[in-house]
Protein backbone atom coordinates (compact mmCIF):
# COMPACT_ATOMS: atom_id res chain seq x y z
CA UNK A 1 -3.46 -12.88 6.95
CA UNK A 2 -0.45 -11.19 6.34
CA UNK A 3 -0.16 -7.02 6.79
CA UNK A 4 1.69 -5.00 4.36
CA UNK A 5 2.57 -1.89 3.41
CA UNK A 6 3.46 -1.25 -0.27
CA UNK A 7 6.44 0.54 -1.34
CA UNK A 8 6.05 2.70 -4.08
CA UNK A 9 2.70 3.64 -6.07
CA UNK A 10 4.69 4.48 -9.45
CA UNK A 11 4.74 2.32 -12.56
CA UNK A 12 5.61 -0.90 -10.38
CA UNK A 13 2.81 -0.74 -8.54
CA UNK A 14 0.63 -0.75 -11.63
CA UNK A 15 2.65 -4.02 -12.82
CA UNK A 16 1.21 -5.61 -9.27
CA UNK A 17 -1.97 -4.40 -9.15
CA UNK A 18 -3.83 -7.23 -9.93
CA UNK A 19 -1.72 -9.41 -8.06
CA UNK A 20 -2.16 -7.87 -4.89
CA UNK A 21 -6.03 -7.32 -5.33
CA UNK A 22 -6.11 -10.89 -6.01
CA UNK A 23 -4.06 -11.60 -2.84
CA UNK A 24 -6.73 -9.60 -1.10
CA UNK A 25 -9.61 -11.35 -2.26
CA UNK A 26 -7.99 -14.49 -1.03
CA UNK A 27 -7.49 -13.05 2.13
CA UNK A 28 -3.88 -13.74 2.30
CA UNK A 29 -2.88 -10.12 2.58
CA UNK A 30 -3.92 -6.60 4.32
CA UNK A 31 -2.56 -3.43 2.65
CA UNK A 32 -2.07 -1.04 5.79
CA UNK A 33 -0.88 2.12 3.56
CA UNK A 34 1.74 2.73 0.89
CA UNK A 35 4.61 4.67 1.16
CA UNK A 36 5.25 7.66 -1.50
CA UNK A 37 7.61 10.20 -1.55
CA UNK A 38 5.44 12.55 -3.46
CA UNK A 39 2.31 12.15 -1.72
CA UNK A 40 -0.30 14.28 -3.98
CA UNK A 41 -3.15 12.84 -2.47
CA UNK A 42 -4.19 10.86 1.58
CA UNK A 43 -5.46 7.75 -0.23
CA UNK A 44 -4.51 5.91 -3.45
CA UNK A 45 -6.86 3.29 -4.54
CA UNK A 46 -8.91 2.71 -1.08
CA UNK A 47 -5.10 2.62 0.81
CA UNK A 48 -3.47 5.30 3.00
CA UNK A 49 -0.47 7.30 1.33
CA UNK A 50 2.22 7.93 3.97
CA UNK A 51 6.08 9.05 3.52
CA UNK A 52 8.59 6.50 4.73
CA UNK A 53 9.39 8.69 7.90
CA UNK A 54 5.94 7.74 9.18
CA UNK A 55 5.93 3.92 8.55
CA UNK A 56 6.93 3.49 12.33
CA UNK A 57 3.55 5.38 13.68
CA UNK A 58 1.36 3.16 11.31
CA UNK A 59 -0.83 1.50 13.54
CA UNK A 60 -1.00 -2.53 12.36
């Protein structure tokens, strides 16, 4: 299983969605957190909402 962090929740996120909760199901992928500049809010559908300065402390 592969770990990822998304990049983005905007628009092109929404276009993936499904996708990557499909992926999930499968069990081929792990979303760690995603990465917003304008973080309104700690979690975004289930994940963790970081900046992109933090992506280094994200523990994996």
């Amino acid at each position: 299983m592969k770990k990822c962090i998304l990049w983005g929740m905007g628009e092109g996120y929404e276009g993936i969605h499904h996708s990557v909760r499909l992926e999930i199901l499968k069990k081929n992928i792990s979303i760690i957190a995603i990465v917003s500049k304008d973080i309104i809010t700690d979690n975004y559908d289930g994940y963790k909402v970081i900046k992109k300065r933090r992506i280094k402390r994200v523990s994996i």
